[in-house]
Structure formats: structure tokens, C-alpha cells
Protein backbone atom coordinates (compact mmCIF):
# COMPACT_ATOMS: atom_id res chain seq x y z
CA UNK A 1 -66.34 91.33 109.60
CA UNK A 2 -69.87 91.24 109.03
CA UNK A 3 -72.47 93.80 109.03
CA UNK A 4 -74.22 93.21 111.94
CA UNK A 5 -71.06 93.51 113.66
CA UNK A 6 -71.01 97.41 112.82
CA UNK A 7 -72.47 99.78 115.54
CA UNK A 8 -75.72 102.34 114.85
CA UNK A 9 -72.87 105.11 114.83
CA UNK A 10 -70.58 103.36 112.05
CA UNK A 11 -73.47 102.66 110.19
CA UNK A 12 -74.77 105.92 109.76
CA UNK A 13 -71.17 107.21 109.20
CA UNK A 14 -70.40 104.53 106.50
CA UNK A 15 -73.56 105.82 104.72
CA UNK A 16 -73.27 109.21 104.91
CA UNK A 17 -69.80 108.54 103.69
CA UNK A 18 -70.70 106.42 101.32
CA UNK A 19 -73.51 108.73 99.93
CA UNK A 20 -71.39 112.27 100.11
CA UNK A 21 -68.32 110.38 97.71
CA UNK A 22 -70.62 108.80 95.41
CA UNK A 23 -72.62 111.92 95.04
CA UNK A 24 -69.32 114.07 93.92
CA UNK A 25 -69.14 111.93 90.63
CA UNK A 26 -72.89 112.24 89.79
CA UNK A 27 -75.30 114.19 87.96
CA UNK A 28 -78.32 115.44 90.27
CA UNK A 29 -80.59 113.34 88.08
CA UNK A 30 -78.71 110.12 89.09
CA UNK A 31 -78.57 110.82 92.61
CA UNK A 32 -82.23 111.01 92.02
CA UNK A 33 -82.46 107.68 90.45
CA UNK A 34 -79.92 106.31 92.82
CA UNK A 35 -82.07 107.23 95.83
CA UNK A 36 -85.14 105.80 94.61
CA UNK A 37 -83.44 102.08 94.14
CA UNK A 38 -81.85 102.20 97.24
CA UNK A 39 -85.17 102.91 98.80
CA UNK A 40 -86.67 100.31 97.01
CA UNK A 41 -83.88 97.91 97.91
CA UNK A 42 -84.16 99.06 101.79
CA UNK A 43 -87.96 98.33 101.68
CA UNK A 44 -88.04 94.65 99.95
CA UNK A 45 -85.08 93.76 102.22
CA UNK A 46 -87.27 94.83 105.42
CA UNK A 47 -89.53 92.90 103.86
CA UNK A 48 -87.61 89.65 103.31
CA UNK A 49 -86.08 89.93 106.81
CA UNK A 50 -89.75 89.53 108.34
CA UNK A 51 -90.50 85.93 106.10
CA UNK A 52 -87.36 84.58 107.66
């Protein structure tokens, strides 16, 4: 299954999902730093997409 196959509902579930387990095990300041790289990684891969 690939990603694209997922639909905007899933998606937002899987990350929500996704964010609430990995935020149980973590320390506010590494949510913090967590959130910041994933932004980063969501804005060079928008970027990336729109050279291809």
C-alpha cells in the first residue's frame, strides 16, 4: 500500500495518531524539537515535489 493510496481522512487520523502516541513518551522540549524537523521536513518535501 502506498501513501497516496490513503484518503485526506486516514491521513489526518494516522497523524494525529501518530503524534498523540509519540508525544506520551516525550519530554515537552522534544515535542518541541520534534515539531520543528517535521516542519522542516514537510516544507523541503513541498519543495522537491514542485522540481519534479
Amino acid at each position: 500500500m502506498c501513501i497516496s493510496d490513503f484518503s485526506n481522512c486516514e491521513l489526518v487520523t494516522l497523524a494525529t495518531s501518530l503524534a498523540i502516541a509519540m508525544s506520551n513518551q516525550l519530554s515537552n522540549e522534544d515535542i518541541a524539537v520534534l515539531s520543528a524537523f517535521f516542519t522542516a521536513l514537510g516544507d523541503n518535501l513541498a519543495i522537491l515535489s514542485l522540481e519534479n
